[in-house]
Protein backbone atom coordinates (compact mmCIF):
# COMPACT_ATOMS: atom_id res chain seq x y z
CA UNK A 1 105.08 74.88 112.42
CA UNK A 2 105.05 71.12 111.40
CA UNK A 3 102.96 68.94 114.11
CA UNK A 4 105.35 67.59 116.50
CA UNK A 5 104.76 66.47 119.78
CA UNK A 6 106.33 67.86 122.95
CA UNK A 7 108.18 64.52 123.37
CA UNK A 8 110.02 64.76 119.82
CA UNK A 9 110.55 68.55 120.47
CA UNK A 10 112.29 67.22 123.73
CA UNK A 11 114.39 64.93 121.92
CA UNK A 12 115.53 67.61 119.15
CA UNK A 13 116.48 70.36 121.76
CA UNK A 14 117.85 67.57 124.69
CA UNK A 15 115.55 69.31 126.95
CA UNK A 16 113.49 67.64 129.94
CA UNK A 17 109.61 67.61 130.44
CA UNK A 18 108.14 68.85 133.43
CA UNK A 19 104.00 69.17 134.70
CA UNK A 20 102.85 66.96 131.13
CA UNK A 21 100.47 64.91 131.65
CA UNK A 22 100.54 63.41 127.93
CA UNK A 23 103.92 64.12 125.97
CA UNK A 24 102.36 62.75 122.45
CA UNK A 25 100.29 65.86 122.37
CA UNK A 26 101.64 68.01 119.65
CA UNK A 27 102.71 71.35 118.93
CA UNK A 28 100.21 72.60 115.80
CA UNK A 29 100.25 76.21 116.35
CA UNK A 30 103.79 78.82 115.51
CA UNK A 31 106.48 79.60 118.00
CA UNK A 32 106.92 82.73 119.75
CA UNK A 33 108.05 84.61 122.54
CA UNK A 34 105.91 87.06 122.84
CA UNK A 35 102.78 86.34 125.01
CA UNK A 36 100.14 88.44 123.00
CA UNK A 37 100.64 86.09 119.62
CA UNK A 38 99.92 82.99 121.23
CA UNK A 39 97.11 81.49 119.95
CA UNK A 40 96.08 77.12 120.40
CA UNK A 41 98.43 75.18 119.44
CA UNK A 42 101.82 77.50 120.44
CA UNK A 43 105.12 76.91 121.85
CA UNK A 44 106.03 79.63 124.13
CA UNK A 45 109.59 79.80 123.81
CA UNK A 46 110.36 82.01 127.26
CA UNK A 47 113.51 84.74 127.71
CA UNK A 48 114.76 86.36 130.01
CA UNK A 49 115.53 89.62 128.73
CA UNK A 50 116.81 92.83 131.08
CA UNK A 51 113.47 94.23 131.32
CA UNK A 52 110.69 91.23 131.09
CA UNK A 53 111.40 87.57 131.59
CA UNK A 54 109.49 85.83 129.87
CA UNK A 55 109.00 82.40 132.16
CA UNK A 56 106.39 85.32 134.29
CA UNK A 57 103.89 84.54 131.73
CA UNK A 58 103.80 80.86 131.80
CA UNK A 59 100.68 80.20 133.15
CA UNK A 60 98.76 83.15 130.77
CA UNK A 61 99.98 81.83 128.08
CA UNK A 62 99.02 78.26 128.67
CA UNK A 63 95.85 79.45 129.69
CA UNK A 64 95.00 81.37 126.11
CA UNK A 65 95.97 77.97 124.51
CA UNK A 66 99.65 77.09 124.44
CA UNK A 67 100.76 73.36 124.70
CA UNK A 68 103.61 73.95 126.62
CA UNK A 69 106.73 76.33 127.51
CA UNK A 70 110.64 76.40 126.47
CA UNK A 71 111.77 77.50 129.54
CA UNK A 72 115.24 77.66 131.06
CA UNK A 73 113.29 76.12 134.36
CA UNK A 74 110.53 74.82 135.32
CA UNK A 75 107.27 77.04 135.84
CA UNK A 76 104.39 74.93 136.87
CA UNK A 77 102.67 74.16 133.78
CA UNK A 78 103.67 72.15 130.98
CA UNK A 79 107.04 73.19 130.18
CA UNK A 80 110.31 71.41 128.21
CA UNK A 81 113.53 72.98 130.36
CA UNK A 82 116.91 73.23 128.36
CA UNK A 83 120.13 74.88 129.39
CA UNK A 84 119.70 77.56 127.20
CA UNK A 85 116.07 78.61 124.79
CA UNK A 86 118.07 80.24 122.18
CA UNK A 87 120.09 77.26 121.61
CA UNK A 88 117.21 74.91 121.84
CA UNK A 89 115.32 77.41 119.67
CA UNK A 90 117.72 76.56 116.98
CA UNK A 91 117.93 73.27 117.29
CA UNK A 92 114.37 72.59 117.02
CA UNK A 93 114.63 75.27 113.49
CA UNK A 94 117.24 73.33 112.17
CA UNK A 95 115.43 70.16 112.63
CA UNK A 96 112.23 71.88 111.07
CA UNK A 97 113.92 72.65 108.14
CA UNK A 98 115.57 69.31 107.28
CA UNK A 99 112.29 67.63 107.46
CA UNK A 100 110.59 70.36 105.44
CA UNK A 101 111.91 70.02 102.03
CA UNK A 102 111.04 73.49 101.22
CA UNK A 103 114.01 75.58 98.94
CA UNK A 104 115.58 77.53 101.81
CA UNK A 105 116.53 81.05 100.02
CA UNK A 106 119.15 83.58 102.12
CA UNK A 107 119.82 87.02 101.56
CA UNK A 108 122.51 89.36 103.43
CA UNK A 109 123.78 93.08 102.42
CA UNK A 110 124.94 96.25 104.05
CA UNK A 111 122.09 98.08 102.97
CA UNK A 112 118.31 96.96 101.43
CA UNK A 113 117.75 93.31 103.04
CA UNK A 114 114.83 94.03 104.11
CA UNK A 115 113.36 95.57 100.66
CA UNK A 116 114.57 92.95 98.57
CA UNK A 117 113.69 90.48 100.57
CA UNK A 118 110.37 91.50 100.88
CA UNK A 119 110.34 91.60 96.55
CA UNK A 120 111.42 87.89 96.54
CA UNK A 121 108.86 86.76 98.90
CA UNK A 122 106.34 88.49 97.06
CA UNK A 123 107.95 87.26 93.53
CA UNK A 124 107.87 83.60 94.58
CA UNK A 125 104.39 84.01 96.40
CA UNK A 126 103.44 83.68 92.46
CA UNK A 127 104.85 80.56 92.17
CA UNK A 128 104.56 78.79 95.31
CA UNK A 129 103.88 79.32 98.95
CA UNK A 130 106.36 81.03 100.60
CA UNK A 131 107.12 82.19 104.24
CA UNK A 132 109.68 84.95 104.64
CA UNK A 133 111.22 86.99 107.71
CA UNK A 134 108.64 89.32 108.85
CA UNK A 135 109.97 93.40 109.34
CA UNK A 136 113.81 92.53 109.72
CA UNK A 137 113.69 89.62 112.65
CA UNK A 138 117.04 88.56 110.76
CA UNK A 139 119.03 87.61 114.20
CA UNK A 140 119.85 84.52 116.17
CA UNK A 141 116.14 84.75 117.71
CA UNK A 142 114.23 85.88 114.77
CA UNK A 143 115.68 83.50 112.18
CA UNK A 144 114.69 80.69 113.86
CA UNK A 145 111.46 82.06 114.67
CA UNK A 146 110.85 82.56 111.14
CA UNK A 147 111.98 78.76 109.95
CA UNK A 148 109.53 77.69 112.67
CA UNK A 149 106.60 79.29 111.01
CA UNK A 150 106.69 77.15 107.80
CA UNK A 151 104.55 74.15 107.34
CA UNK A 152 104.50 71.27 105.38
CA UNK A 153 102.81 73.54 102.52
CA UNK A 154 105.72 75.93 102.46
CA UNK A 155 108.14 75.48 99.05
CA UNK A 156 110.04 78.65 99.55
CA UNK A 157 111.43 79.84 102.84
CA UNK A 158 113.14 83.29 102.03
CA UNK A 159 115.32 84.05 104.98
CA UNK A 160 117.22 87.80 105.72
CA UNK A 161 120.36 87.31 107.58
CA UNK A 162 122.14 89.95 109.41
CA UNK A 163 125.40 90.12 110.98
CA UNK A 164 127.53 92.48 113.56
CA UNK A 165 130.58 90.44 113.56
CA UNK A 166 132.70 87.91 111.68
CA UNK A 167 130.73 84.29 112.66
CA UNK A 168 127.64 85.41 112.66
CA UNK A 169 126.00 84.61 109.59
CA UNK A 170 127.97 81.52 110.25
CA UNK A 171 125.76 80.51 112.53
CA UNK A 172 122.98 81.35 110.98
CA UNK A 173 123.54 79.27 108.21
CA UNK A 174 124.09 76.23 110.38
CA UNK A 175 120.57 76.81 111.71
CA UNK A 176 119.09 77.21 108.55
CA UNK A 177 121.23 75.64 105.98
CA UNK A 178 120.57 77.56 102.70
CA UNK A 179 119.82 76.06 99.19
CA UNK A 180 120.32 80.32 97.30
CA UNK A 181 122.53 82.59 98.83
CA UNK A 182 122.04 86.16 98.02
CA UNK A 183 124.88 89.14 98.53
CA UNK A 184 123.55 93.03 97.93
CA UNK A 185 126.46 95.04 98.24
CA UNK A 186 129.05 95.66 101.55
CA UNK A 187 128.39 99.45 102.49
CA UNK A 188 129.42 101.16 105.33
CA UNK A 189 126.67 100.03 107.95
CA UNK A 190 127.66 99.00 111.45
CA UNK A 191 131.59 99.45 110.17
CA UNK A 192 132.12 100.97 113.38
CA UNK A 193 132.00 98.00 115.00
CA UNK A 194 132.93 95.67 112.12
CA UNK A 195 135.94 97.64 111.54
CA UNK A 196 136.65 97.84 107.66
CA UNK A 197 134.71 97.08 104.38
CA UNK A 198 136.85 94.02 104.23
CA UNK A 199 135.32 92.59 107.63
CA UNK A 200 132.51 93.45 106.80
CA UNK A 201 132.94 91.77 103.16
CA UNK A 202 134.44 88.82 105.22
CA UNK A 203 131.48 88.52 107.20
CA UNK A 204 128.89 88.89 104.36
CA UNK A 205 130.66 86.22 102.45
CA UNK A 206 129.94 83.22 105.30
CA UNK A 207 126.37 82.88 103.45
CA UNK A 208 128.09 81.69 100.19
CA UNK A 209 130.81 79.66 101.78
CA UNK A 210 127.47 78.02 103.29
CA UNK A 211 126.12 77.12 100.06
CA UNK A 212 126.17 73.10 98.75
CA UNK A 213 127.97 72.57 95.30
CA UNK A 214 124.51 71.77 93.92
CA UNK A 215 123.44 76.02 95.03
CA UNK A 216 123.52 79.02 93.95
CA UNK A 217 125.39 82.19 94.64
CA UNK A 218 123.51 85.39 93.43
CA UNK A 219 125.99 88.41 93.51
CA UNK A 220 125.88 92.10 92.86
CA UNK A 221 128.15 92.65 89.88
CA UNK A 222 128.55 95.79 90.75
CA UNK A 223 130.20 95.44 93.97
CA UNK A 224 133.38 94.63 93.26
CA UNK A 225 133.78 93.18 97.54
CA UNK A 226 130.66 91.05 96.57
CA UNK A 227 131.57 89.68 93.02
CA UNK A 228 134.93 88.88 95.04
CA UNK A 229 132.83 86.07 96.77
CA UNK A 230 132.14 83.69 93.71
CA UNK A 231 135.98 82.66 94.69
CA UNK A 232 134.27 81.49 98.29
CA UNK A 233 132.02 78.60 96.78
CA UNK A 234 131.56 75.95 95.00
CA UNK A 235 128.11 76.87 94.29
CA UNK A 236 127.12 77.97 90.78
CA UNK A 237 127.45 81.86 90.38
CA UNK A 238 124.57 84.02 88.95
CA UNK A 239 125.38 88.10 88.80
CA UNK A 240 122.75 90.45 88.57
CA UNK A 241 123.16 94.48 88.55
CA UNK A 242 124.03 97.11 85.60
CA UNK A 243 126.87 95.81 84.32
CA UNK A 244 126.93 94.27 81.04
CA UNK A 245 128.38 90.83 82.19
CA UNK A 246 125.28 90.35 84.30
CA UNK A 247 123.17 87.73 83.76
CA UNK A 248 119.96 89.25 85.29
CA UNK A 249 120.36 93.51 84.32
CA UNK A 250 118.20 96.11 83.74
CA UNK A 251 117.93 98.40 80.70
CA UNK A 252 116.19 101.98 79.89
CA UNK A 253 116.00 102.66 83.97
CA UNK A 254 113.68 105.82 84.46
CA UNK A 255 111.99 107.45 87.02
CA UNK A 256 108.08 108.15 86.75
CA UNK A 257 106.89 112.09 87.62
CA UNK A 258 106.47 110.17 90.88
CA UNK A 259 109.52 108.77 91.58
CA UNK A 260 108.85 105.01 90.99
CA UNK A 261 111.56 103.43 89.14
CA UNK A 262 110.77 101.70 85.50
CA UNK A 263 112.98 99.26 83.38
CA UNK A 264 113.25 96.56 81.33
CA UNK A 265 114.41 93.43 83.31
CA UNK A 266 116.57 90.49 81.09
CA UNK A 267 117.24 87.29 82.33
CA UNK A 268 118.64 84.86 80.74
CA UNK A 269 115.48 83.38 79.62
CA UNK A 270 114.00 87.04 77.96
CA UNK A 271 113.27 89.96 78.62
CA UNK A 272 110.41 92.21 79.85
CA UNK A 273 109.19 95.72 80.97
CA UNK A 274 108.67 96.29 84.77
CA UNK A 275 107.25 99.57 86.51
CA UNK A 276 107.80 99.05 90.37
CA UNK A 277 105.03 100.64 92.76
CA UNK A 278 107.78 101.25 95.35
CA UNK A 279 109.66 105.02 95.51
CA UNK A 280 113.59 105.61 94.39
CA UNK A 281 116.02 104.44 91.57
CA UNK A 282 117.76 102.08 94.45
CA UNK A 283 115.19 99.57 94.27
CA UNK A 284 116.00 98.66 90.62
CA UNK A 285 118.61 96.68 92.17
CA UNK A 286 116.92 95.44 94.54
CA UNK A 287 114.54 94.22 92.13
CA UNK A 288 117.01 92.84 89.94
CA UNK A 289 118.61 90.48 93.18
CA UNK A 290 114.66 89.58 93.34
CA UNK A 291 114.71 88.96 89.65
CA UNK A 292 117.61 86.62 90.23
CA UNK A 293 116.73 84.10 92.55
CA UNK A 294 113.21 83.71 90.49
CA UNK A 295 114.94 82.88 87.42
CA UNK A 296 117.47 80.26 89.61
CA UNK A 297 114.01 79.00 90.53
CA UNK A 298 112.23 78.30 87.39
CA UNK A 299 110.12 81.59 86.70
CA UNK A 300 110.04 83.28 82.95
CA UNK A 301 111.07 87.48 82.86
CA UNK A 302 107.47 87.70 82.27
CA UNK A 303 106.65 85.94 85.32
CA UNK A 304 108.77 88.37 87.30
CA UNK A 305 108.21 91.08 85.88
CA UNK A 306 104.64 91.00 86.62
CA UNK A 307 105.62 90.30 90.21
CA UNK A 308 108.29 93.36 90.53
CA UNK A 309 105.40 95.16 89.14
CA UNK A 310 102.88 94.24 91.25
CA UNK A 311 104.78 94.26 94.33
CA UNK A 312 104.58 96.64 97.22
CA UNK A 313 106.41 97.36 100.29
CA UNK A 314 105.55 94.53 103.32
CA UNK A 315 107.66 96.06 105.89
CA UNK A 316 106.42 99.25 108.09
CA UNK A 317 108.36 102.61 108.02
CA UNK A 318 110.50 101.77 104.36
CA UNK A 319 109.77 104.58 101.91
CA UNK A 320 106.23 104.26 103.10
CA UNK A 321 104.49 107.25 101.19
CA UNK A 322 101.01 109.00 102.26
CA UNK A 323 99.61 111.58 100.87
CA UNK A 324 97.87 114.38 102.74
CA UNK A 325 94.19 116.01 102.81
CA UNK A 326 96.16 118.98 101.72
CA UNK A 327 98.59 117.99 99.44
CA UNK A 328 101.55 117.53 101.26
CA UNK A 329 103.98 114.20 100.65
CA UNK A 330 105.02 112.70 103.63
CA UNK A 331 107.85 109.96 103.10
CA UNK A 332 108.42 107.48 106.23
CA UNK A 333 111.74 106.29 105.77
CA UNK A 334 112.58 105.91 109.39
CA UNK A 335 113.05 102.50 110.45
CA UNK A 336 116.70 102.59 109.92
CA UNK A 337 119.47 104.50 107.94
CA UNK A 338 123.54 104.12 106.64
CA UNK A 339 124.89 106.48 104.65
CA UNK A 340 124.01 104.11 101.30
CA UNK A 341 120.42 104.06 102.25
CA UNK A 342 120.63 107.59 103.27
CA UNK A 343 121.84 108.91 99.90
CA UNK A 344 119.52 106.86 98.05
CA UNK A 345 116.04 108.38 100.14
CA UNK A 346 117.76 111.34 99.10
CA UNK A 347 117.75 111.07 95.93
CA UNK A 348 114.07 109.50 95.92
CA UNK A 349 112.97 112.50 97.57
CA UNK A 350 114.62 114.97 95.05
CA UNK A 351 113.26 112.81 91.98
CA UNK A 352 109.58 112.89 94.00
CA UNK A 353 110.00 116.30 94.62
CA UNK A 354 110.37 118.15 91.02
CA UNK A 355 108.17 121.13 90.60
CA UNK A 356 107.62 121.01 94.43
CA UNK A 357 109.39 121.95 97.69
CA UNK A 358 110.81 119.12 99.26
CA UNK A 359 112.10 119.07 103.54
CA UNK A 360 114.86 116.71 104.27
CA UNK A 361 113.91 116.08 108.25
CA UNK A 362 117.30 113.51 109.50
CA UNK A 363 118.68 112.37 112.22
CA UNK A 364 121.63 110.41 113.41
CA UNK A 365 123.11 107.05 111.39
CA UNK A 366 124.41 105.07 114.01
CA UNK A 367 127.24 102.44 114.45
CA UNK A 368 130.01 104.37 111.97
CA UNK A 369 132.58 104.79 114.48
CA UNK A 370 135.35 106.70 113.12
CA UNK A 371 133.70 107.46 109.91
CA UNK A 372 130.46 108.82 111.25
CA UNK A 373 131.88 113.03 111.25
CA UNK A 374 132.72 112.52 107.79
CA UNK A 375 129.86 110.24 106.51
CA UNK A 376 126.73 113.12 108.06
CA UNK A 377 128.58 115.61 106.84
CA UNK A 378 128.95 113.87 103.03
CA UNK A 379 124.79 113.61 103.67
CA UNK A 380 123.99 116.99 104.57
CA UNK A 381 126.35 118.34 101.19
CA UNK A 382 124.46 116.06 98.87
CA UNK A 383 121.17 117.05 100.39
CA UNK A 384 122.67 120.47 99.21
CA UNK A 385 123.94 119.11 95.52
CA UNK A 386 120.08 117.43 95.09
CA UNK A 387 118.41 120.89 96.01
CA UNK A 388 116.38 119.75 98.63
CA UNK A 389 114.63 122.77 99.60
CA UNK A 390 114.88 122.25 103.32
CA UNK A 391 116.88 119.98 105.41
CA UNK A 392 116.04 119.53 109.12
CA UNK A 393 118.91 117.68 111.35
CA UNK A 394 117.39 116.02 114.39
CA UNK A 395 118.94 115.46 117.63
CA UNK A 396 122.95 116.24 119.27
CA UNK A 397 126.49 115.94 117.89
CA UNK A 398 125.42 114.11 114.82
CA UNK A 399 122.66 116.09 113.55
CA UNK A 400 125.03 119.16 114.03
CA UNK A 401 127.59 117.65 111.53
CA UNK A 402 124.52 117.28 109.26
CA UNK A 403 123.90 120.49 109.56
CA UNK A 404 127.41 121.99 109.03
CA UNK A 405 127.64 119.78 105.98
CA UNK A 406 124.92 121.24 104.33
CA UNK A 407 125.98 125.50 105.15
CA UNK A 408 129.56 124.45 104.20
CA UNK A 409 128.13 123.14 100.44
CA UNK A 410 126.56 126.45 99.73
CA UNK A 411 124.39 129.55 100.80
CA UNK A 412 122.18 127.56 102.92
CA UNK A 413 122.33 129.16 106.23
CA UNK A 414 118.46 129.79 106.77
CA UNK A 415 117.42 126.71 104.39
CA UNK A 416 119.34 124.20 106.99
CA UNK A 417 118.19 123.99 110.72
CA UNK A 418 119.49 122.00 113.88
CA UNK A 419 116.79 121.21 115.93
CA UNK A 420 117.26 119.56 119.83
CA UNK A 421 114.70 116.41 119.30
CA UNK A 422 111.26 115.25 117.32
CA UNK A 423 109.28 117.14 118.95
CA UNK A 424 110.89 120.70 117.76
CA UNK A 425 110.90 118.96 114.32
CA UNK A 426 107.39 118.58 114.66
CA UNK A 427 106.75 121.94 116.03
CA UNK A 428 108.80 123.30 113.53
CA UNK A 429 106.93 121.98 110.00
CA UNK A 430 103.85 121.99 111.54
CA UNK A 431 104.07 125.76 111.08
CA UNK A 432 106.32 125.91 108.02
CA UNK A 433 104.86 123.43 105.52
CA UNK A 434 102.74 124.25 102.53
CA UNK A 435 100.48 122.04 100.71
CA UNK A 436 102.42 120.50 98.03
CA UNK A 437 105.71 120.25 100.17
CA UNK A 438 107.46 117.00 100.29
CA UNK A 439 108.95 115.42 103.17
CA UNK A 440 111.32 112.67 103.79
CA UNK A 441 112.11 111.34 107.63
CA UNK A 442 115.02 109.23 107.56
CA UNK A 443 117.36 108.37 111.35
CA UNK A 444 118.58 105.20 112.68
CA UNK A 445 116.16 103.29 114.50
CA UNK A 446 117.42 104.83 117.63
CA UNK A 447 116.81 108.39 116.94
CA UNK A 448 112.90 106.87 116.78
CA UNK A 449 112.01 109.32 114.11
CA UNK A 450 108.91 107.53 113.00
CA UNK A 451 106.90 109.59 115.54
CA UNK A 452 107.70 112.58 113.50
CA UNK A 453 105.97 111.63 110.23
CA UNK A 454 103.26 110.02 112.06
CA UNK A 455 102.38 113.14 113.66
CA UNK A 456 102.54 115.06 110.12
CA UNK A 457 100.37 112.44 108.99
CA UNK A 458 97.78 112.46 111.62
CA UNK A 459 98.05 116.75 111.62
CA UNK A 460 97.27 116.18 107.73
CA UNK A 461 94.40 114.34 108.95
CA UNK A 462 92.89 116.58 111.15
CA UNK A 463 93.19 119.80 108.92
CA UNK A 464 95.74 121.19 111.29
CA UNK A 465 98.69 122.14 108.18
CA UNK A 466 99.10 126.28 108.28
CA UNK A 467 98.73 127.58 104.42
CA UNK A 468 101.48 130.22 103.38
């Protein structure tokens, strides 16, 4: 963070100091609330959550070098005590941010914030320094957290927003006032409690109506819900995606024999051939929203597309591909699913796959309300349509209408299994897989799937896979 001292930080978040001896002594270190990243120098902002309250660690984390504590009371070291820490959390951001000067660069979407904004921050990284949301910390807590981290070096602050309700990316953008707004697409993730595409479109389209008439709006052309939202600001308009009245597009998009996706990017300064290092045909657009904002920002297509080239994935559990001792593909795509992302892993896997057999191991998409029979059973036929050799539904009701999906699609009775948890998936492909199988884990982050391509990879490790 920018130095300030615990008395301006009292002044920004209208807080009062208790047990400081000196108030001009200054914050130099980041913000966090979590007591095992404080280092000299931190403010511990402290929360009471339903499981650990935070204001317990107060004096440990003074003694391993914080300043002082953002504490709802006071807790017998040095400690500024507001009404409430979020609030005063993003105060203290949005104060951060105005005295920064940095280009503040937002990014929202249904389905691949976290990819894309990972590309960006990497993109820009070639221009400038840059500070980005780590993993997807893209909430009320996070966000600020995030704009807290930048110092007076940072140029570009490249922010993912995420919302489960009209207002929230509202409020968001008040915190963190945007200078680029970036919309992917409006799917059909967490439309169970949104209600509709068009809330959710509603919702999504706060970050533009945030944007200054001297900003930019960078839509998907080829949503028509997100094109809709050049009519919600004043903010110049820049569309990127396949169609031909994109600005930024992609041309001659191809698939390697390893599934990474290949193009050539145009902007509206030239043009120039990319081959990404990440997995699956979805990340072209990703790239291309990536490609966007670095041409708003001053870099040439050959700029870019050295940096889309170059680029790798920052964020754990996202198409993250190891390969085994043995020769077995194991693809970690478990951090999160919706039935966009879901199809698209799909389809990475069956490009990956050719020549080879290929497992499907998924699990629950949660958050679809009345939608979510007919969306896991629309996954489990295309798993059928893509000839994935093997699909494996994880878990209770929803992994059951995964499993129906695929046996109503075709003869798949004894390629298609319904297992009770991870560990029976586990069990299961620990005897079953062959060396040159690949496999693709994919759940909602609540089905905690990750543990079953970590064991693959660690029984990889260890010699363990049975040959057939």
């Amino acid at each position: 963070m920018i130095a300030l001292s615990l008395a301006e930080i009292a002044a920004v978040v209208g807080g009062q100091t208790y047990d400081i001896p000196d108030p001009s002594v200054q914050v130099t270190g980041p913000v966090v609330r979590d007591s095992r990243e404080v280092e000299p120098g931190t403010l511990f902002a402290a929360f009471a959550g339903e499981r650990v309250d935070g204001h317990d660690f107060a004096t440990a984390v003074v003694a391993a070098g914080a300043v002082a504590v953002l504490a709802s009371r006071p807790v017998g070291v040095p400690a500024i005590v507001v009404d409430d820490v979020q609030t005063a959390l993003g105060a203290l951001a949005r104060h951060v941010v105005r005295r920064l000067g940095a280009t503040l660069v937002a990014l929202t979407g249904s389905a691949g914030k976290t990819s894309t904004k990972d590309l960006i921050a990497q993109v820009l990284q070639h221009k400038a320094p840059t500070v980005w949301t780590p993993g997807s910390l893209n909430n009320e807590i996070g966000l600020p957290l995030t704009a807290l981290s930048a110092t007076e070096e940072t140029r570009f602050l490249v922010l993912e927003m995420g919302a489960r309700g009209i207002g929230h990316i509202r409020y968001l953008t008040d915190l963190t006032p945007p200078k680029i707004g970036l919309v992917l697409n409006v799917g059909t993730a967490h439309i169970g409690e949104f209600g509709g595409r068009e809330q959710i479109a509603q919702a999504k389209g706060e970050l533009v109506e945030a944007l200054p008439e001297d900003g930019t709006a960078v839509l998907n052309a080829d949503d028509p819900l997100v094109r809709a939202m050049a009519s919600r600001t004043k903010a110049k308009v820049i569309l990127f995606g396949e169609s031909g009245e994109a600005d930024v597009r992609a041309e001659n998009v191809r698939l390697t024999d390893s599934g990474q996706p290949a193009f050539r990017l145009h902007t509206p300064s030239g043009a120039s051939d990319v081959t990404m290092r990440l997995y699956g045909e979805h990340h072209v657009s990703n790239a291309l929203a990536a490609a966007a904002v670095a041409h708003e920002l001053g870099m040439s297509a050959e700029e870019i597309a050295t940096a889309l080239s170059e680029a790798g994935s920052l964020s754990r559990w996202r198409m993250e591909v190891t390969e085994r001792p043995d020769g077995v593909t194991v693809v970690n795509d478990a951090y999160n699913a919706n039935p966009e992302s879901m199809r698209a892993a799909l389809r990475a896997l069956a490009a990956m796959g050719k020549g080879r057999r290929t497992w499907a191991v998924l699990g629950k998409m949660a958050e679809l309300g009345d939608e979510a029979l007919a969306e896991h059973d629309a996954v489990g036929r295309l798993a059928v349509r893509l000839n994935v050799s093997k699909l494996v539904a994880v878990g209770g009701r929803e992994a059951s209408w995964l499993q129906l999906g695929a046996y109503n699609e075709g003869s798949w009775g004894e390629e298609s299994v319904h297992v009770s948890d991870a560990q029976a998936a586990v069990d299961l492909l620990r005897s079953e897989l062959r060396p040159g199988d690949v496999v693709l884990v994919k759940a909602s982050r609540s089905v905690g799937l990750e543990s079953v391509a970590q064991a693959l990879i660690e029984t990889g490790a260890e010699g363990e896979v049975a040959a057939r």
